[in-house]
Protein backbone atom coordinates (compact mmCIF):
# COMPACT_ATOMS: atom_id res chain seq x y z
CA UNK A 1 0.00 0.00 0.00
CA UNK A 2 3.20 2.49 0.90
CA UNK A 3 4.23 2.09 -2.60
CA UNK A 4 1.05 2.30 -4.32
CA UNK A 5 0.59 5.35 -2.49
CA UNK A 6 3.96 6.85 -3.62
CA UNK A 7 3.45 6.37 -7.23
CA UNK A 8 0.24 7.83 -6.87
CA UNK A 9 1.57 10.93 -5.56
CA UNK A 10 4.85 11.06 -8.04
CA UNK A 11 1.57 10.54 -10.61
CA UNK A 12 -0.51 13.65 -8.96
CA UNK A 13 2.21 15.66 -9.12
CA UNK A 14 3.03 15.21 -12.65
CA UNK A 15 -1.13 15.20 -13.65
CA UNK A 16 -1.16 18.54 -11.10
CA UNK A 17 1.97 19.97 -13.16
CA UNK A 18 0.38 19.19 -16.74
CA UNK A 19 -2.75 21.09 -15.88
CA UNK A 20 -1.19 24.31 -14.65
CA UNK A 21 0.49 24.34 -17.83
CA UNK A 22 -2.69 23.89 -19.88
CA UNK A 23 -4.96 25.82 -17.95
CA UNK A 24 -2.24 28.76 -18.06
CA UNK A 25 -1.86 28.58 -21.85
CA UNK A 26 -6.07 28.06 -22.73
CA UNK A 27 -6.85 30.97 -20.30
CA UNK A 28 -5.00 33.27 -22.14
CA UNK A 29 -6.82 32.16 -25.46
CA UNK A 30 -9.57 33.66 -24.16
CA UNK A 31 -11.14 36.66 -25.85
CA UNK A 32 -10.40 39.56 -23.70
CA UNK A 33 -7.62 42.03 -22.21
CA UNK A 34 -7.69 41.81 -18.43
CA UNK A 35 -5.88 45.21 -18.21
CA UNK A 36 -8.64 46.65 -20.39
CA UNK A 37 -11.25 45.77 -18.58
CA UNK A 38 -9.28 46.50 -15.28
CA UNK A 39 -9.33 50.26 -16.42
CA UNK A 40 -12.70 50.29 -18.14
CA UNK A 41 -13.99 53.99 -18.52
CA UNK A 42 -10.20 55.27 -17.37
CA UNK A 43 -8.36 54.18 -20.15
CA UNK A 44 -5.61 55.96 -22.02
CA UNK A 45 -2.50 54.23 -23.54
CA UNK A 46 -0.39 55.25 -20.75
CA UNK A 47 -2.32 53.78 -18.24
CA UNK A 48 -2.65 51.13 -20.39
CA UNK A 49 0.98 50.05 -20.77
CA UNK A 50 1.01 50.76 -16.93
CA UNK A 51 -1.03 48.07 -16.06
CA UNK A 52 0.08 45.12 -18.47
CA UNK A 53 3.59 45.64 -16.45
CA UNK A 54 1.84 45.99 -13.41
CA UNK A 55 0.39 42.60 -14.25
CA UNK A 56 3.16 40.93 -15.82
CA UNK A 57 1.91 40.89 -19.08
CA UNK A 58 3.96 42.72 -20.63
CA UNK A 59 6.27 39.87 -20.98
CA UNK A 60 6.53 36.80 -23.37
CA UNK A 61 3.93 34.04 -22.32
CA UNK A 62 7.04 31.18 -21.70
CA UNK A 63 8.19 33.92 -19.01
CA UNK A 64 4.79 34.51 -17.27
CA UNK A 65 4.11 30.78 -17.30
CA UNK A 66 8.11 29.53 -15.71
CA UNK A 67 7.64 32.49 -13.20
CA UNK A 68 4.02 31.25 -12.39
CA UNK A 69 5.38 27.34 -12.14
CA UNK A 70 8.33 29.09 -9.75
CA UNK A 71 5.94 31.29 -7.55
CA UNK A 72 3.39 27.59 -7.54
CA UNK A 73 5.79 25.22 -5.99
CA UNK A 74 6.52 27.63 -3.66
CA UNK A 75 2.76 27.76 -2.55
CA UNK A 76 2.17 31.08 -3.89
CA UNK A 77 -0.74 31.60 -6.90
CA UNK A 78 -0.12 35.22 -6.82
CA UNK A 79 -2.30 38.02 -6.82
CA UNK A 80 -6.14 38.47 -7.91
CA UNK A 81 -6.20 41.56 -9.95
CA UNK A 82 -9.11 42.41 -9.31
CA UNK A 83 -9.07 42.60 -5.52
CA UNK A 84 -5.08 42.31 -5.14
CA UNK A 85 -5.40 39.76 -2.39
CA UNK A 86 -3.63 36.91 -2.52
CA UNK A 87 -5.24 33.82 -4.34
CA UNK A 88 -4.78 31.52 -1.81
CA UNK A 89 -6.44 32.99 0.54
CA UNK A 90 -9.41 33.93 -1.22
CA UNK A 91 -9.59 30.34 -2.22
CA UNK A 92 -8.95 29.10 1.71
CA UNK A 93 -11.87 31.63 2.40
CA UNK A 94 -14.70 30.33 -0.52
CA UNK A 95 -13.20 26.72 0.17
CA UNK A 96 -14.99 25.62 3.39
CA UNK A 97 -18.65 26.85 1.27
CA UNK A 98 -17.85 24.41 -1.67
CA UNK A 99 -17.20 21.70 0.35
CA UNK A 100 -19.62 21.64 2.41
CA UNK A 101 -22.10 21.58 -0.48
CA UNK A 102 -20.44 18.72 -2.40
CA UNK A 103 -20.00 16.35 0.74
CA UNK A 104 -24.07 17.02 1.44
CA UNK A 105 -24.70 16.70 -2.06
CA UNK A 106 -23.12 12.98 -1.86
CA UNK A 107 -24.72 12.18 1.19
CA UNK A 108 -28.14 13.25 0.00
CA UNK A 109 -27.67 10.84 -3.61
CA UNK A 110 -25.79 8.56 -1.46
CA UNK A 111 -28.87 7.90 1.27
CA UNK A 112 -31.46 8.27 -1.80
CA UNK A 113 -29.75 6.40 -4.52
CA UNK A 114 -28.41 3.16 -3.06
CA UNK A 115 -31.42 2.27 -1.04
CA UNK A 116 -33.58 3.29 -4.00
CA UNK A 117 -30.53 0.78 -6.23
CA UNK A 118 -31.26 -1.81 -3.71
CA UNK A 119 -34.98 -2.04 -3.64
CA UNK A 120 -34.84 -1.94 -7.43
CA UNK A 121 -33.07 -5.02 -7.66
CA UNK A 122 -35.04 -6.76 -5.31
CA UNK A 123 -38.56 -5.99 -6.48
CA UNK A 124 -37.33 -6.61 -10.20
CA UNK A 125 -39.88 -5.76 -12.64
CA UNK A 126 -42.36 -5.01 -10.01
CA UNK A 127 -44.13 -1.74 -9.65
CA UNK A 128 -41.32 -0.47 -6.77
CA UNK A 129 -38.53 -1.38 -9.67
CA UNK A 130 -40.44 0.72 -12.52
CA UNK A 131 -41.16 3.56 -10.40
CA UNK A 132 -37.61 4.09 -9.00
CA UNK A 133 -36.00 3.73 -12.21
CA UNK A 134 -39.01 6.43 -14.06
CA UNK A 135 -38.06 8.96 -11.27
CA UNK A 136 -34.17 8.01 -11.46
CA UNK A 137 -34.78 8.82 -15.34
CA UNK A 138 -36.76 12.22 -14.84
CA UNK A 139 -33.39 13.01 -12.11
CA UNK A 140 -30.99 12.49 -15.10
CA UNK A 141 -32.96 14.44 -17.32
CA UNK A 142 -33.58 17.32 -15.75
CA UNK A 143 -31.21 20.14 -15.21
CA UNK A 144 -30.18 20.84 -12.02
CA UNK A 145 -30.47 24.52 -11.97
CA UNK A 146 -34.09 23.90 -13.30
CA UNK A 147 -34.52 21.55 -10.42
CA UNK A 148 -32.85 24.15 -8.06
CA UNK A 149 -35.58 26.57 -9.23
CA UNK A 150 -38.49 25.11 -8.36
CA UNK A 151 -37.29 23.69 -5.14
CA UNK A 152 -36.50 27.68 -4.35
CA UNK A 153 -40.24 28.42 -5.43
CA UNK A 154 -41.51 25.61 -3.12
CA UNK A 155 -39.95 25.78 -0.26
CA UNK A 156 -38.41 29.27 0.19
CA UNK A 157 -40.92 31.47 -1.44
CA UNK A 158 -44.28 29.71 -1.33
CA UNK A 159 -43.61 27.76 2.48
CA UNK A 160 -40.85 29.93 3.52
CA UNK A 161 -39.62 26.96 5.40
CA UNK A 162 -35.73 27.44 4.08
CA UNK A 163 -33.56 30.49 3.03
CA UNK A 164 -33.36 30.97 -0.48
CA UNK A 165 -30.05 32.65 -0.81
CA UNK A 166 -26.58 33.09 0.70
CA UNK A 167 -24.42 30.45 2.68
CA UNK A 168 -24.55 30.96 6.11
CA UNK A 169 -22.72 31.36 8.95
CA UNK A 170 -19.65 29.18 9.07
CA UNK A 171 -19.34 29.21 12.96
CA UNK A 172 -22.88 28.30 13.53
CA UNK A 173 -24.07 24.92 11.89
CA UNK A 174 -27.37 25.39 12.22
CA UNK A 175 -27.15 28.32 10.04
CA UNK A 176 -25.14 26.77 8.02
CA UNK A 177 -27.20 23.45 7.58
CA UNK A 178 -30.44 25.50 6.91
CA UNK A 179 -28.85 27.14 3.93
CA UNK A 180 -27.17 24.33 2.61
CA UNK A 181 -30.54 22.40 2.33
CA UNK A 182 -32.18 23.01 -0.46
CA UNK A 183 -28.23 23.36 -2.40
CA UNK A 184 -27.56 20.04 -1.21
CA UNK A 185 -30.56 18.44 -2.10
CA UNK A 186 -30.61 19.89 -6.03
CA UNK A 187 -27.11 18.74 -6.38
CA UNK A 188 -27.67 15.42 -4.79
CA UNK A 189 -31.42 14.21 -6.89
CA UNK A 190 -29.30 13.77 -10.31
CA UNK A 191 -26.47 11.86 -8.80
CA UNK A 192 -28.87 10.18 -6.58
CA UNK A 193 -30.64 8.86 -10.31
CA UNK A 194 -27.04 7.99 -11.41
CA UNK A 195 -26.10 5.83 -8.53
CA UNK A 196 -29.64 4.26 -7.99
CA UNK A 197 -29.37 2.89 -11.92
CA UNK A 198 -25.86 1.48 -10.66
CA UNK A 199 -26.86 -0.01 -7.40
CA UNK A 200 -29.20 -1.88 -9.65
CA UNK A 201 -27.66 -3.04 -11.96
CA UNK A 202 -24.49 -4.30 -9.70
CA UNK A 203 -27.02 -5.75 -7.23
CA UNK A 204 -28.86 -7.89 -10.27
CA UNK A 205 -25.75 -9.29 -11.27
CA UNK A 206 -24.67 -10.00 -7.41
CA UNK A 207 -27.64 -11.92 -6.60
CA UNK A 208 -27.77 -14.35 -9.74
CA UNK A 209 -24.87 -15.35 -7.93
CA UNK A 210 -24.16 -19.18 -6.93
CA UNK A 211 -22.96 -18.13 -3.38
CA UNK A 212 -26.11 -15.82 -3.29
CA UNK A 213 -28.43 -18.98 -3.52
CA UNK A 214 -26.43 -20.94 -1.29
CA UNK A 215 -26.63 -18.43 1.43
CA UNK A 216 -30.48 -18.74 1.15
CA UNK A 217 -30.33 -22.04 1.33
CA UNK A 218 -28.45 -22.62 4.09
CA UNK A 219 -31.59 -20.18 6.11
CA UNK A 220 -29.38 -17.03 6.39
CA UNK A 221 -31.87 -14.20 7.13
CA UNK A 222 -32.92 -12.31 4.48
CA UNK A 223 -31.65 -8.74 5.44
CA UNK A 224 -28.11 -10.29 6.04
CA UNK A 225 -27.99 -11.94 2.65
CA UNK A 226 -29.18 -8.34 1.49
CA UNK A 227 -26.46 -6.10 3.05
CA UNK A 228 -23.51 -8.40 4.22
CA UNK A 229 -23.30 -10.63 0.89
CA UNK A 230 -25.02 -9.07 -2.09
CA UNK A 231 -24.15 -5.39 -1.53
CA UNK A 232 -21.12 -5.73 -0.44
CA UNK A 233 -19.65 -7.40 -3.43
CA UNK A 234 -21.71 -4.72 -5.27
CA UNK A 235 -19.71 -2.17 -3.66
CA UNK A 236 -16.81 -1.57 -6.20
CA UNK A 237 -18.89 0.09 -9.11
CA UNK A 238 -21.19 1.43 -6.76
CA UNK A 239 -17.45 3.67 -5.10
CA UNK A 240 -16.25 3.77 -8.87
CA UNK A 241 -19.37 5.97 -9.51
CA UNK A 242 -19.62 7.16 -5.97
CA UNK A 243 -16.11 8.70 -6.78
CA UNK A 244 -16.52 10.08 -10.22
CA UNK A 245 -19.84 12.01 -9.03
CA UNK A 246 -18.03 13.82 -6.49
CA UNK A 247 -15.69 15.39 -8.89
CA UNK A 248 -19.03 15.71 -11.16
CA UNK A 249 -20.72 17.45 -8.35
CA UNK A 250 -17.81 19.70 -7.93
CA UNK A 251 -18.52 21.12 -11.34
CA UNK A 252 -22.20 21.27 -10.67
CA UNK A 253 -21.69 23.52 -7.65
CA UNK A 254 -20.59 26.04 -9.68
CA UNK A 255 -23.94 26.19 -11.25
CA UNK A 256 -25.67 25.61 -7.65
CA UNK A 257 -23.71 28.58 -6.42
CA UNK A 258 -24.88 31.03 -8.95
CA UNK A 259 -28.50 29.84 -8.73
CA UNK A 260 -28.59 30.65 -5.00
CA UNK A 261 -26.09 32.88 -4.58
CA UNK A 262 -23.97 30.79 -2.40
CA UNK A 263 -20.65 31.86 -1.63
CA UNK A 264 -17.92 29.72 -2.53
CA UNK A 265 -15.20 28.23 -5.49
CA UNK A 266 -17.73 28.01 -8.20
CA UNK A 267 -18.81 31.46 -7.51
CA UNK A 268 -15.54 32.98 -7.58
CA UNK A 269 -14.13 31.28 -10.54
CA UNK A 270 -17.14 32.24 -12.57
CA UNK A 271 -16.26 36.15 -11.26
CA UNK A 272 -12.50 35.65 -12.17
CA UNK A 273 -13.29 34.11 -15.66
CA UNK A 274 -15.52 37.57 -16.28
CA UNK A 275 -12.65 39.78 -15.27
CA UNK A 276 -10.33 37.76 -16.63
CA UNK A 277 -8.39 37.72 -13.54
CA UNK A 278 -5.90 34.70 -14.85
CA UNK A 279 -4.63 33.69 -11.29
CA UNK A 280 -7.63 33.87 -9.77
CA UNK A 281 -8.88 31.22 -12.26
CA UNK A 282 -5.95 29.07 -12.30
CA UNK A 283 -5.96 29.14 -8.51
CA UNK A 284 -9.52 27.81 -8.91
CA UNK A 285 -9.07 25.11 -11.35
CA UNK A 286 -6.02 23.85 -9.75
CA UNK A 287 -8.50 23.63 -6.54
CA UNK A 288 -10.94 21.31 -8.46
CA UNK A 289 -8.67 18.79 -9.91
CA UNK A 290 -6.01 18.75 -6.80
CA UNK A 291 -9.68 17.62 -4.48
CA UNK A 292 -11.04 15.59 -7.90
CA UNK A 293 -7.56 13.47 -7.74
CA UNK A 294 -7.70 13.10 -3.67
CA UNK A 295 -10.80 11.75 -4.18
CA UNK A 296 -9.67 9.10 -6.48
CA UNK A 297 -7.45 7.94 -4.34
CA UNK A 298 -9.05 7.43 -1.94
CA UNK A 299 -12.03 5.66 -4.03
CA UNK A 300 -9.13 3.21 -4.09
CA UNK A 301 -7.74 2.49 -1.16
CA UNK A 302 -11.69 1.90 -0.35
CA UNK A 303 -11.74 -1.02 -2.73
CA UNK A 304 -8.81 -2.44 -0.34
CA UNK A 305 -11.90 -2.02 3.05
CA UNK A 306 -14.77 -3.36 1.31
CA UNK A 307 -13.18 -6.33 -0.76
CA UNK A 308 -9.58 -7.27 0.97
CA UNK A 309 -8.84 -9.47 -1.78
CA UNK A 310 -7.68 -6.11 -3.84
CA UNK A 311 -4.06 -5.18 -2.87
CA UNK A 312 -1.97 -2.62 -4.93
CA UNK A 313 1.71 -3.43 -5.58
């Protein structure tokens, strides 16, 4: 496992280097002069030229982007230009927001999806089977901002039983949790669709299973043959997918934060990427894929817990 472990992070590192260099080079593709729009109405060509050296972009790109590799490894993303602050700590302050939101988000499709998965496979072809698997359709289908939407309509302005906008109070979790609610649950009911299709499916295939029928045979209870011996040899796709939502509901939160004005990574990147504020935005995206990768790690050292007959060399 100490090995595995190392080449994974000797392989991070080099994934984590690749993408700074990409995401440095496509961000500057973008239409649009962030020293422009950094003067806006005050522009003259003096100021002009003042700011692109200000900014460091007066210089070739293969300068900017070795300085910016220099200033990363170092820990330092540099400066925002539109607020001046330092990146990392505007990320460090959004971060806590973002995940928050994602982790709730999983545990909402999480406790919705694999029970739904589970009772699917049991009741196969019954009425409980067809109607999981129609609303698990209708969750992939519909948009999550749409779903966000109405779920703001319903329960914020029509029962007024939720806030419908901001992020709450970090230091109170209360506050927090009631604003996260209705987030959570909009990001969770499409992944929730996802997983529940899964669960199914791996649980079918688990319980055609020799060993399956022996168990029953032998007068093991139900509800044991259910959760100790079907699902948990169902478990590996079921963390595969668990996994790659996470990184999926990462993305998504940018959309959840703009639909309910959260605070958070989503939020800021989407205000960096309108300014153009290149190390803001590169901050952000190297956020995303740094907690995308974790996760994928640890999706596989998982494996190891729920079926020890894995081991990584």
């Amino acid at each position: 496992m100490t090995e595995f472990l190392l080449k994974r992070a000797a392989t991070t590192l080099l994934t984590l280097l690749g993408a700074l260099v990409v995401v440095f080079l496509i961000v500057r593709l973008v239409p649009g002069d962030p020293a422009l729009l950094y003067l806006g109405d005050n522009y003259t060509p003096e100021a002009y030229r003042d700011v692109r050296t200000a900014l460091g972009l007066d210089r070739p790109v293969v300068d900017q982007l070795v300085q910016f590799l220099r200033k990363v490894i170092t820990g330092d993303f540099g400066a925002s230009f539109r607020t001046h602050r330092p990146v990392i700590r505007e990320l460090l302050e959004q971060f806590p927001y973002t995940i928050v939101l994602a982790i709730t988000g999983l545990l909402v499709a999480v406790l919705i999806g694999v029970p739904s998965g589970i009772v699917a496979a049991l009741k196969r072809n019954q009425w409980a089977d067809q109607t999981a698997m129609l609303v698990a359709l209708l969750g992939v289908t519909m948009p999550s901002f749409w779903i966000g939407i109405l779920l703001l309509l319903l329960f914020s302005l029509r029962l007024g039983w939720l806030p419908a906008i901001g992020g709450g109070d970090l230091s109170s979790p209360m506050t927090l949790l009631e604003h996260v609610a209705l987030p959570a649950l909009t990001l969770g009911l499409s992944s929730a669709a996802l997983i529940a299709r899964l669960t199914r499916s791996a649980m079918l295939e688990v319980l055609n299973q020799d060993y399956i029928r022996t168990a029953r045979a032998k007068g093991i209870g139900e509800s044991r043959v259910v959760m100790r011996h079907s699902l948990r040899n169902a478990m590996i796709p079921i963390l595969t997918i668990i996994g790659i939502d996470l990184g999926r509901m990462l993305a998504g939160t940018t959309v959840i934060e703009i639909v309910f004005s959260r605070p958070g990574v989503g939020h800021l990147l989407i205000e960096a990427m309108q300014a153009r504020d290149y190390p803001q935005i590169q901050g952000a995206i190297l956020f995303y894929i740094t907690v995308i990768i974790v996760t994928n790690t640890l999706v596989d050292v998982l494996y190891t817990v729920v079926d020890p007959r894995i081991r990584f060399a």
